[in-house]
Protein backbone atom coordinates (compact mmCIF):
# COMPACT_ATOMS: atom_id res chain seq x y z
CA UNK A 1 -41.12 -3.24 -76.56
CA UNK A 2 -38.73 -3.64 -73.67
CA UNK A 3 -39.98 -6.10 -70.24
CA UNK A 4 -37.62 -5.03 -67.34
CA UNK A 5 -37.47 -5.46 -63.77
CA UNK A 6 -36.21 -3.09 -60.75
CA UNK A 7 -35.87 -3.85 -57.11
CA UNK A 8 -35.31 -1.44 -54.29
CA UNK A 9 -33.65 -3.27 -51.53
CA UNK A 10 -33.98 -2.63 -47.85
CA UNK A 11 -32.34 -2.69 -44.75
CA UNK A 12 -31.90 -0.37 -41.90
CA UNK A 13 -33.63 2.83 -43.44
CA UNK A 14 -31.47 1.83 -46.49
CA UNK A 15 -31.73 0.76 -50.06
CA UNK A 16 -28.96 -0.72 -52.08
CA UNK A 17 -28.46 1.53 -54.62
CA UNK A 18 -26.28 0.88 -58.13
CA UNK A 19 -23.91 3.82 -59.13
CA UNK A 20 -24.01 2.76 -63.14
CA UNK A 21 -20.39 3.57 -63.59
CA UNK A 22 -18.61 0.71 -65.45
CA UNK A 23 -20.57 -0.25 -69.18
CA UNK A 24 -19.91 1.65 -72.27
CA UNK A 25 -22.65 3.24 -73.86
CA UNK A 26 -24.54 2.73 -70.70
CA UNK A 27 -28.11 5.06 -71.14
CA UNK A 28 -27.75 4.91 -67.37
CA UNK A 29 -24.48 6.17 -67.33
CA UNK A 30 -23.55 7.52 -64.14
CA UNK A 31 -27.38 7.20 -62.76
CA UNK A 32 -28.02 6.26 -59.55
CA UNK A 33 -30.50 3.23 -59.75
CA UNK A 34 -32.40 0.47 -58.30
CA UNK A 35 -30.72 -3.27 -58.60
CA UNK A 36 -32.52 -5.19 -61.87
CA UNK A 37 -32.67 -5.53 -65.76
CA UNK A 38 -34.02 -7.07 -68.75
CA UNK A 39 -36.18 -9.87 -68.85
CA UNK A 40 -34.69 -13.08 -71.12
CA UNK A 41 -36.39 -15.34 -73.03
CA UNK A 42 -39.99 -16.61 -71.75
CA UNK A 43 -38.93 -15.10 -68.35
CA UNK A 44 -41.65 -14.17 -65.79
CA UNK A 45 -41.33 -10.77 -63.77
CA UNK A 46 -40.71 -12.66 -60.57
CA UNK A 47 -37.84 -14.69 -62.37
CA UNK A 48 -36.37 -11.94 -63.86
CA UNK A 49 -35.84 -9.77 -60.56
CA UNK A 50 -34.46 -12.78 -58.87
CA UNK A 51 -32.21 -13.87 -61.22
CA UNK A 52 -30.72 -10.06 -61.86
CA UNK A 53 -30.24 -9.32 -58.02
CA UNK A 54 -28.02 -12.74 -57.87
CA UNK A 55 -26.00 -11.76 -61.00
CA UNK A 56 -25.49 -7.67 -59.85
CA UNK A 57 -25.24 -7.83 -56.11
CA UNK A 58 -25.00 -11.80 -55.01
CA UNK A 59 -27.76 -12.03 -52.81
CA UNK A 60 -30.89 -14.27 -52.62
CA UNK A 61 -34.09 -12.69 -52.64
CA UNK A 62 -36.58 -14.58 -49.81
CA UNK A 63 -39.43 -12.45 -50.65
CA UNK A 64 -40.40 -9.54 -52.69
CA UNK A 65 -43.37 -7.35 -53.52
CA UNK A 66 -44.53 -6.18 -56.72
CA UNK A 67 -45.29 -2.47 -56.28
CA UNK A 68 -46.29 -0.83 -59.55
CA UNK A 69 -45.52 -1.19 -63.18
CA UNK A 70 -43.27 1.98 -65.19
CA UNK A 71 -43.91 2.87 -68.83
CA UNK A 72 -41.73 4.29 -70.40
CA UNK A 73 -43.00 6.32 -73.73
CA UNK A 74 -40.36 8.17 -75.60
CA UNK A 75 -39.83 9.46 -78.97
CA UNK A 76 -36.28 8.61 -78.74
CA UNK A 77 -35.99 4.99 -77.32
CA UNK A 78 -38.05 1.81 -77.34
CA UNK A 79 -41.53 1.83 -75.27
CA UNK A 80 -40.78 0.03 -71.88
CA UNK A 81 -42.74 -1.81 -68.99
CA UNK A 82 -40.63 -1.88 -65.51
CA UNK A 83 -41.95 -4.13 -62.69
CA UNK A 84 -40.73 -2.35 -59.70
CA UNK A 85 -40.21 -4.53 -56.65
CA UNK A 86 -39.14 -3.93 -52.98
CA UNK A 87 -37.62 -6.40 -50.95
CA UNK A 88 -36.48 -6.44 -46.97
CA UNK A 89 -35.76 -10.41 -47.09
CA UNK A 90 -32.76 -11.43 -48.59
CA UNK A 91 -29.84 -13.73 -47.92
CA UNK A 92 -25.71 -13.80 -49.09
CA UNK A 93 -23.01 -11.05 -49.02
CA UNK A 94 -22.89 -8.72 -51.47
CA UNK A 95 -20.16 -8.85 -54.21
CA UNK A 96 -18.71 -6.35 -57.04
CA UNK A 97 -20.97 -5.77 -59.35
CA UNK A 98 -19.47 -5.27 -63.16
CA UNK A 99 -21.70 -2.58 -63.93
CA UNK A 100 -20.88 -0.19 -61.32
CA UNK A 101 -20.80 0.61 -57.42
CA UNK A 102 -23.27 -0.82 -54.82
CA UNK A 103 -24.01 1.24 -51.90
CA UNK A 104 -26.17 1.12 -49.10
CA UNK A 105 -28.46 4.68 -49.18
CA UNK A 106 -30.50 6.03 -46.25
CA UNK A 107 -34.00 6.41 -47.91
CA UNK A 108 -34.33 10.28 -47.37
CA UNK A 109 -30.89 10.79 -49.46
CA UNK A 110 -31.69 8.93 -52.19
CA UNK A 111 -33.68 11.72 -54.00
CA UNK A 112 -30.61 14.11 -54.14
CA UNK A 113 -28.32 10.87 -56.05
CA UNK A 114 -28.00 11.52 -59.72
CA UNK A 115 -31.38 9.89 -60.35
CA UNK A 116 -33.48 9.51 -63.90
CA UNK A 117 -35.65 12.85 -63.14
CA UNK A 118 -38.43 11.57 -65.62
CA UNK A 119 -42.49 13.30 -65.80
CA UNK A 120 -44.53 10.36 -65.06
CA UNK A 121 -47.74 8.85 -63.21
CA UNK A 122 -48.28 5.88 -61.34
CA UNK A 123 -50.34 3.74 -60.61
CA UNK A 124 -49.77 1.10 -56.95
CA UNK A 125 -51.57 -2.19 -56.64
């Protein structure tokens, strides 16, 4: 079982999107995503998606919401649980990120990126 986090940043009608261009054998490869990543060690949720927004992007998250939780079921790959966040309150500048491009995204463009199109349901707390 896989624990990972994902964060959809905001700001002006935007959300910082990652352009997964740079890591070898990257599943995401190409994708358009949210910022985040794999819990560590006796992590919480709430640790994890701070500590993955400093190391991608460079900012400081002031507050965040927890919005739903993914699973993942697949015959090929790992089961996975993804805590999906949003956040509007954040602090730094952003810096290169080593595992591809960060770019601010207005909202109603985001759905024709080079997304994961996957068949799911969710369900919102």
């Amino acid at each position: 079982m896989i624990l990972s986090t994902l964060c959809y940043i905001e700001k002006d009608n935007q959300y910082l999107m990652l352009h997964r261009t740079k890591k070898k054998n990257d599943i995401n490869k190409d994708k358009w995503i949210g910022i985040g990543g794999k819990f560590e060690e006796n992590e919480s949720p709430e640790e994890c998606i701070i500590r993955e927004v400093k190391e991608e992007t460079g900012l400081h998250l002031k507050s965040y919401q927890l919005r739903c939780i993914v699973t993942y079921v697949s015959t090929n790959w790992e089961t996975e649980y993804m805590y999906v966040f949003t956040s509007d309150d954040f602090e730094g500048n952003i810096m290169e990120c080593n595992e591809g491009d960060l770019q601010w995204v207005n909202k109603d463009e985001v759905t024709k990126l080079n997304t994961f199109k996957v068949k799911y349901s969710l369900t919102n707390f």
